[in-house]
Protein backbone atom coordinates (compact mmCIF):
# COMPACT_ATOMS: atom_id res chain seq x y z
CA UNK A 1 -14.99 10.10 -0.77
CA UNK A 2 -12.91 6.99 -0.51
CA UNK A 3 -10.35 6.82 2.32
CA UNK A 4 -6.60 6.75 1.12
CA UNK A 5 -3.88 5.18 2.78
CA UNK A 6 0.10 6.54 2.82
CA UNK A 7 2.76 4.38 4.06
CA UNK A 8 5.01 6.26 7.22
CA UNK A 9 7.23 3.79 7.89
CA UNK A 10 8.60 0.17 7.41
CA UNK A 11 10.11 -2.04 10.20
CA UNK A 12 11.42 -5.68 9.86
CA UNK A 13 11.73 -8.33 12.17
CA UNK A 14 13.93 -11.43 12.00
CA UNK A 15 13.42 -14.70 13.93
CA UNK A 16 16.06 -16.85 13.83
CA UNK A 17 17.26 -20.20 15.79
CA UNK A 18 19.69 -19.36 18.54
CA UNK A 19 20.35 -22.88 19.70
CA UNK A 20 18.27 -25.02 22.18
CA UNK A 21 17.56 -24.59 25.93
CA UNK A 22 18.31 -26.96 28.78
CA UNK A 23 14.96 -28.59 28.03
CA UNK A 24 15.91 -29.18 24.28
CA UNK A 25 13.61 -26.54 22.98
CA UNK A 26 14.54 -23.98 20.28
CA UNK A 27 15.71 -20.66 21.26
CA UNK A 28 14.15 -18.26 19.20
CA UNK A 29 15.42 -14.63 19.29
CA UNK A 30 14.40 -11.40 17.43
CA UNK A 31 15.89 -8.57 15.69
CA UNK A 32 14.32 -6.02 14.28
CA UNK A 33 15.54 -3.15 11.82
CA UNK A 34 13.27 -0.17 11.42
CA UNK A 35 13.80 2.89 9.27
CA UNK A 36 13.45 0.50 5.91
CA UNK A 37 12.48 1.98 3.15
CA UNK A 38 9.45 2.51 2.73
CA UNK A 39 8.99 1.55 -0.98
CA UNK A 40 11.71 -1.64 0.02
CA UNK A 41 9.96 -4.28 -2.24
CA UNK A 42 9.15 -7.91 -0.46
CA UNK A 43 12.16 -9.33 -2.83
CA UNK A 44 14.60 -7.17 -1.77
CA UNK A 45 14.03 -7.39 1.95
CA UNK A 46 13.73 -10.83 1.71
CA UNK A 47 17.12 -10.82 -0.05
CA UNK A 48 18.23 -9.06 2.92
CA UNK A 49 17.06 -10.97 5.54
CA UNK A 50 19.23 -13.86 4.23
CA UNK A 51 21.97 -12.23 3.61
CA UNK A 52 22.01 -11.06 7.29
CA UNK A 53 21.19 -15.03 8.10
CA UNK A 54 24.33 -15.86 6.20
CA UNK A 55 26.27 -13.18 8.73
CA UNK A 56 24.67 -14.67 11.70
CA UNK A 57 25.16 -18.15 11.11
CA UNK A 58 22.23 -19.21 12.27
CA UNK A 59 18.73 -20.36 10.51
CA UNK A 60 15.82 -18.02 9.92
CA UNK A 61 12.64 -19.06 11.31
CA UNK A 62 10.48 -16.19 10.17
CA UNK A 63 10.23 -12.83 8.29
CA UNK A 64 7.81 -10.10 9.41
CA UNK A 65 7.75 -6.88 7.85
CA UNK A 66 5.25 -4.08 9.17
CA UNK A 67 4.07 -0.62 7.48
CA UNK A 68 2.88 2.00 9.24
CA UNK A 69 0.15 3.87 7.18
CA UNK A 70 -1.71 6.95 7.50
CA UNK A 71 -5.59 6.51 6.47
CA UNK A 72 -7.46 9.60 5.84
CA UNK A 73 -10.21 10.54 3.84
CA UNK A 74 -9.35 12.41 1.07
C-alpha cells in the first residue's frame, strides 16, 4: 500500500527588517501566525503577508510557511 499524507496544520512565519544595530547590521525579527488554514493557497498567504508588511511599515525579508502532515499507510 502506498503511504498517504493529511495536512494537520499550517503556520506562517514573517521576517521582516526592524532597523539596524549599533554595528550597522540588519535587525531581523520574526512573527509567526499559526492556526492558518490549512487549504490557505501560497497566493493568498502571500497576499497576506504583504498586506501585514504594509501595517508594519517595515520590509519583508522572507516568507516561510510550514504544514504539519500526518503520514500513514493506508
Amino acid at each position: 500500500m502506498a503511504a498517504k499524507s493529511n495536512k494537520l496544520q499550517t503556520s506562517v512565519t514573517i521576517k521582516y527588517k526592524d532597523g539596524v544595530n549599533e554595528s550597522g547590521k540588519d535587525v531581523i525579527k520574526l512573527q509567526k501566525f499559526s492556526k492558518v488554514k490549512v487549504t490557505a493557497s501560497d497566493d493568498s498567504i502571500y497576499n497576506t503577508a504583504k498586506e501585514i508588511e504594509k501595517l508594519l511599515g517595515k520590509s519583508l525579508v522572507e516568507l516561510i510557511k510550514t504544514d504539519e502532515n500526518d503520514i500513514t499507510n493506508a
